[in-house]
C-alpha atoms as a PDB file:
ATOM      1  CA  UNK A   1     -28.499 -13.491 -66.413  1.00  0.00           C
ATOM      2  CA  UNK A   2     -28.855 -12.374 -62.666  1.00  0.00           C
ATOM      3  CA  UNK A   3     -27.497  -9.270 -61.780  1.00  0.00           C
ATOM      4  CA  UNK A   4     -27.680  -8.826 -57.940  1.00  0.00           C
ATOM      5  CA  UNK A   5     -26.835  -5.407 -56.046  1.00  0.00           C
ATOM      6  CA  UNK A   6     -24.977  -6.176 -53.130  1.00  0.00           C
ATOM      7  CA  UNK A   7     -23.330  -2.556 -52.454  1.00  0.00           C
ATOM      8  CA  UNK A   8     -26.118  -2.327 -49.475  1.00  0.00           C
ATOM      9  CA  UNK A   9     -24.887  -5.103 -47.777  1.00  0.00           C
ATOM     10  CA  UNK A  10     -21.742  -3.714 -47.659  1.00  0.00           C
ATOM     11  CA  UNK A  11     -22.345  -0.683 -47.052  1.00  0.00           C
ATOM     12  CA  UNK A  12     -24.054  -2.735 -43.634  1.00  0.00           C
ATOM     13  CA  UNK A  13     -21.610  -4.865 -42.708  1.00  0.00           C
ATOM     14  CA  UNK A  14     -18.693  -2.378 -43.107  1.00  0.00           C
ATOM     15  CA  UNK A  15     -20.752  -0.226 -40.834  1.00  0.00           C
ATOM     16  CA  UNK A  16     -21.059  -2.287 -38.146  1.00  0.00           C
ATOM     17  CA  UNK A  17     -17.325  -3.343 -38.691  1.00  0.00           C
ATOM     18  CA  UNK A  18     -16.329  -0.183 -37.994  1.00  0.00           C
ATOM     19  CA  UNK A  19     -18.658   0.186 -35.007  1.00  0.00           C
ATOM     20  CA  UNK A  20     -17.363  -3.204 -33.558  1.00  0.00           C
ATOM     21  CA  UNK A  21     -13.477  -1.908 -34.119  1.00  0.00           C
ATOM     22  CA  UNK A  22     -14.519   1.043 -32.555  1.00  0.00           C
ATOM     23  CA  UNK A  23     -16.122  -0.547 -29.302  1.00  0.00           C
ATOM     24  CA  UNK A  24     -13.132  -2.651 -28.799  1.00  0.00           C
ATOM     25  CA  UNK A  25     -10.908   0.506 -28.684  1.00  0.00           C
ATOM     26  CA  UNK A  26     -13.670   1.966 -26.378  1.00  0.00           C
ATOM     27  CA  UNK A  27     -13.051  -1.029 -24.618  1.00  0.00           C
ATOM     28  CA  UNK A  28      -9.240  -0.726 -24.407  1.00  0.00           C
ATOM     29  CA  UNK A  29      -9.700   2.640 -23.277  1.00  0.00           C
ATOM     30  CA  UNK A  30     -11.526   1.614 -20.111  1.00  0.00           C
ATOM     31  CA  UNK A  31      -9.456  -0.955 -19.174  1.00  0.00           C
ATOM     32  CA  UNK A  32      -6.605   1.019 -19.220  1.00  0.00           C
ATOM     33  CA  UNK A  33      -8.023   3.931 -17.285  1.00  0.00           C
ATOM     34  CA  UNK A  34      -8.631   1.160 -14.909  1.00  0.00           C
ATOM     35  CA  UNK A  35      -5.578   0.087 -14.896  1.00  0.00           C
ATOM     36  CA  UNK A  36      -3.944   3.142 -14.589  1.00  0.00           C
ATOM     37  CA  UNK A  37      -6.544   3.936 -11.919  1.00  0.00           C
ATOM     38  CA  UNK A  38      -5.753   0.643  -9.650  1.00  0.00           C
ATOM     39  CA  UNK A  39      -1.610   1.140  -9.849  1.00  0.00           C
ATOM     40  CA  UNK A  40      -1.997   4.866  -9.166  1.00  0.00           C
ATOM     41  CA  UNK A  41      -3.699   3.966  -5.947  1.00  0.00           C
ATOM     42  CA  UNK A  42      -1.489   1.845  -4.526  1.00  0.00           C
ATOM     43  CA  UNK A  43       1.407   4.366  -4.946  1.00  0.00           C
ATOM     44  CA  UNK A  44      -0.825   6.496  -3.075  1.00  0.00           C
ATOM     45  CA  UNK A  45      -1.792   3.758  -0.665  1.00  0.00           C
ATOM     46  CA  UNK A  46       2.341   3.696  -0.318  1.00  0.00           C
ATOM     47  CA  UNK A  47       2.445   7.449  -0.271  1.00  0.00           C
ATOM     48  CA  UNK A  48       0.052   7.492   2.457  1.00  0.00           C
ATOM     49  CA  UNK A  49       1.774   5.265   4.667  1.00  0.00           C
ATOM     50  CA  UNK A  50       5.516   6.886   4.232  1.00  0.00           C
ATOM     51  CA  UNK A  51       3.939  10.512   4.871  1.00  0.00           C
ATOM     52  CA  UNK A  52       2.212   9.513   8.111  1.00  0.00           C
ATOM     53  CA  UNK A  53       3.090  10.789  11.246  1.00  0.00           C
ATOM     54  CA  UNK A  54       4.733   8.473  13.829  1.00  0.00           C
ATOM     55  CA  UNK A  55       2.854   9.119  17.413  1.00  0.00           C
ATOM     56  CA  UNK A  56       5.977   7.496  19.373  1.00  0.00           C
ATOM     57  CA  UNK A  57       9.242   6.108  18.871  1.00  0.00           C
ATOM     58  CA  UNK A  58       7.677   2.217  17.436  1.00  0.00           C
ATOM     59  CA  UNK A  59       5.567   3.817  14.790  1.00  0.00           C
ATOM     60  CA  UNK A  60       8.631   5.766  13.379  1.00  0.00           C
ATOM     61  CA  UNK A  61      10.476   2.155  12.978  1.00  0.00           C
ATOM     62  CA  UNK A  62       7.320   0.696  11.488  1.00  0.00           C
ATOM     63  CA  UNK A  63       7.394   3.042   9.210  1.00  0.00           C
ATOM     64  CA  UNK A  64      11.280   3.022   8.264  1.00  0.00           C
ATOM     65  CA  UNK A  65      10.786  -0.851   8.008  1.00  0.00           C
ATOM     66  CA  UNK A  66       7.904   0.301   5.493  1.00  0.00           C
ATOM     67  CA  UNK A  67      10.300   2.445   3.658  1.00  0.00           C
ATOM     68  CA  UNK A  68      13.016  -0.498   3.538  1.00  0.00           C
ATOM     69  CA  UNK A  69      10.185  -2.623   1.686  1.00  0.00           C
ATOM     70  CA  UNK A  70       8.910  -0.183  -0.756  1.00  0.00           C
ATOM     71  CA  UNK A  71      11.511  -1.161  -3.541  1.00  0.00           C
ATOM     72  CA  UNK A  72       9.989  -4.313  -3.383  1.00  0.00           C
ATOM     73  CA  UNK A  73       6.247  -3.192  -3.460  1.00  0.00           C
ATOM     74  CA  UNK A  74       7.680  -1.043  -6.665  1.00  0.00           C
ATOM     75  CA  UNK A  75       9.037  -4.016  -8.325  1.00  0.00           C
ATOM     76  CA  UNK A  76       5.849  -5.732  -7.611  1.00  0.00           C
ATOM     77  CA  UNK A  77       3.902  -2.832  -9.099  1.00  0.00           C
ATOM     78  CA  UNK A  78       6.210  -2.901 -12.354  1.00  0.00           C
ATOM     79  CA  UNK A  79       4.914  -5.579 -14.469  1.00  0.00           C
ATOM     80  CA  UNK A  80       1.535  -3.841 -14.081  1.00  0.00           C
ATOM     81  CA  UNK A  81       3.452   0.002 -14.853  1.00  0.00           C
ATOM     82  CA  UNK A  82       4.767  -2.049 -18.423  1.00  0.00           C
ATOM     83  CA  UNK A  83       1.601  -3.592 -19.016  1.00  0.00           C
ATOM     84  CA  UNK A  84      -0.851  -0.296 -18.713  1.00  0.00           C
ATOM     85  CA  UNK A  85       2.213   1.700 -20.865  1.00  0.00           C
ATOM     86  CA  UNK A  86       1.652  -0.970 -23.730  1.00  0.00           C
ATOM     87  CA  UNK A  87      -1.714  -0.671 -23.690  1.00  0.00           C
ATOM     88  CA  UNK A  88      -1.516   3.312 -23.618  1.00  0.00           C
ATOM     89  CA  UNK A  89       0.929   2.922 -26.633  1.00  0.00           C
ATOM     90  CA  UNK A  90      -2.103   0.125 -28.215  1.00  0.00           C
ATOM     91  CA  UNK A  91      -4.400   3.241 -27.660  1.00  0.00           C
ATOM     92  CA  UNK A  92      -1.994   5.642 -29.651  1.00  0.00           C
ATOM     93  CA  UNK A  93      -1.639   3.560 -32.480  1.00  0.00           C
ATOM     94  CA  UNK A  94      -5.469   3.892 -33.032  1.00  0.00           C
ATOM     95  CA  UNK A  95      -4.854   7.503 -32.561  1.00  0.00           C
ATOM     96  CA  UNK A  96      -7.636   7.190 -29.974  1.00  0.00           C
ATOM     97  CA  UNK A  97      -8.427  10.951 -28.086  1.00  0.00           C
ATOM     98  CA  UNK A  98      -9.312  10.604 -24.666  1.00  0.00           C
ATOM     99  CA  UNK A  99     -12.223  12.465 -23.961  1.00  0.00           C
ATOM    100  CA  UNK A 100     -10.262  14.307 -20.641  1.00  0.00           C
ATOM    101  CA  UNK A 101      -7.177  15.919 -20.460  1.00  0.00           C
ATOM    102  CA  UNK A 102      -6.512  13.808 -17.168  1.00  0.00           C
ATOM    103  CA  UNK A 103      -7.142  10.306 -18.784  1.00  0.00           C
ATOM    104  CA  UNK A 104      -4.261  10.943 -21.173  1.00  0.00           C
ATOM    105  CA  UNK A 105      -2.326  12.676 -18.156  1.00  0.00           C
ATOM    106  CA  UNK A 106      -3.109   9.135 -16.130  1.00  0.00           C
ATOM    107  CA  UNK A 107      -0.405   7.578 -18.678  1.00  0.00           C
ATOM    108  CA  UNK A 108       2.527   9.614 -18.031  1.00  0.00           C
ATOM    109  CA  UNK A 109       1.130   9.565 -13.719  1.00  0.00           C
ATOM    110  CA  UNK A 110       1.335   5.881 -14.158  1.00  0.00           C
ATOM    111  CA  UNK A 111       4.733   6.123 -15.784  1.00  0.00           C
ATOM    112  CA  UNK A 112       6.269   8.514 -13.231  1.00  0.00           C
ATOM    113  CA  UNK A 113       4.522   7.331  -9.768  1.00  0.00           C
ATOM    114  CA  UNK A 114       8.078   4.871  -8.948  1.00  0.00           C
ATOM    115  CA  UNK A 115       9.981   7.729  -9.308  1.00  0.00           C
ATOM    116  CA  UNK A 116       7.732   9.568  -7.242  1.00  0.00           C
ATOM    117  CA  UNK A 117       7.485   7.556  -4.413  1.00  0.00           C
ATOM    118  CA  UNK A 118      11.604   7.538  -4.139  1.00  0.00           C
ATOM    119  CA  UNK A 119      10.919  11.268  -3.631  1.00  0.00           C
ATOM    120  CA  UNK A 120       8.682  10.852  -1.128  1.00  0.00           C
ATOM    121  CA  UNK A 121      11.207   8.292   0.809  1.00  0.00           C
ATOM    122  CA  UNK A 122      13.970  10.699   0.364  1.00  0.00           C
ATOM    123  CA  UNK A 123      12.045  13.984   1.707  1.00  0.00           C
ATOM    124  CA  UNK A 124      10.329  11.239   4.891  1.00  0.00           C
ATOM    125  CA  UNK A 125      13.929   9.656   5.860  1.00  0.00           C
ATOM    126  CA  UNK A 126      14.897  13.715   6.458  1.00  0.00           C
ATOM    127  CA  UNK A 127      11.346  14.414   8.348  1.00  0.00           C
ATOM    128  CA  UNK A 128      11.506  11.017  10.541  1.00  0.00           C
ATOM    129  CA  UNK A 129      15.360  11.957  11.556  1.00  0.00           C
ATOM    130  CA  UNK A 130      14.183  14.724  13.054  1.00  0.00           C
ATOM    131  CA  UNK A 131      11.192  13.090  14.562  1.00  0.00           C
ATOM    132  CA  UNK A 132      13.392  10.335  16.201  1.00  0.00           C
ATOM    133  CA  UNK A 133      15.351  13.230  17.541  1.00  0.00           C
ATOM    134  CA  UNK A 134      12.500  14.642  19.522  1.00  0.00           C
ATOM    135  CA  UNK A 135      11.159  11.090  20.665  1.00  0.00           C
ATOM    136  CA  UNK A 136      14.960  10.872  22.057  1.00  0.00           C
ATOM    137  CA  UNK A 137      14.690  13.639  23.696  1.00  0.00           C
ATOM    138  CA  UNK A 138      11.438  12.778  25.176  1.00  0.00           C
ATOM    139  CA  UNK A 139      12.922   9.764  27.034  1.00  0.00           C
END
């Protein structure tokens, strides 16, 4: 009889199972950091434009017209929130460790930036009251 020793060959292929698996998650990883990264800068990008400061009377309405829009820039932005929040929870599942504090703390950015930006309407509507007052007041 043939007796044939295949433990080495296991031993190899389970090895570079486990480093395929783990380049995948690597993989996962990236994407959503980029993710995360791409839909945290266009709340900014939104930010941005809300916090700007009108120069006369017809940049102040531009930017309350902004402002009336931004619900549906959010709503826009959502399906990409869900989607980067599924593959954070993918990530968490693998028990995968981010290697920076601020990766993990993009998730819970990504997660809060709507709620953020209706902040940042609320405090701006107050700020560009005032501002219309003085354009007003100007004429």
């Amino acid at each position: 009889m043939f007796q044939i020793n295949v433990g080495n060959i296991r031993d190899i292929i389970v090895e570079k199972h486990t480093w395929i698996a783990n380049q995948e998650i690597e993989l996962i990883a990236k994407m959503a950091k980029k993710m995360a990264n791409n839909t945290i800068d266009a709340f900014y990008k939104i930010n941005d434009k809300i916090n700007s400061t009108p120069k006369d009377i017809e940049e102040l309405s531009a930017i309350r017209d902004f402002m009336q829009s931004v619900p549906n820039e959010i709503e826009k932005l959502d399906g990409q929130i869900k989607l980067g929040m599924q593959v954070y929870q993918i990530l968490e599942e693998f028990k995968y460790a981010f290697a920076e504090d601020e990766d993990y703390d993009k998730q819970w950015r990504l997660y809060g930036s709507p709620n953020d930006t209706k902040s940042v309407i609320g405090r701006q509507m107050a700020a560009l009251e005032k501002e219309k007052d003085k354009f007003v007041n100007l004429m």
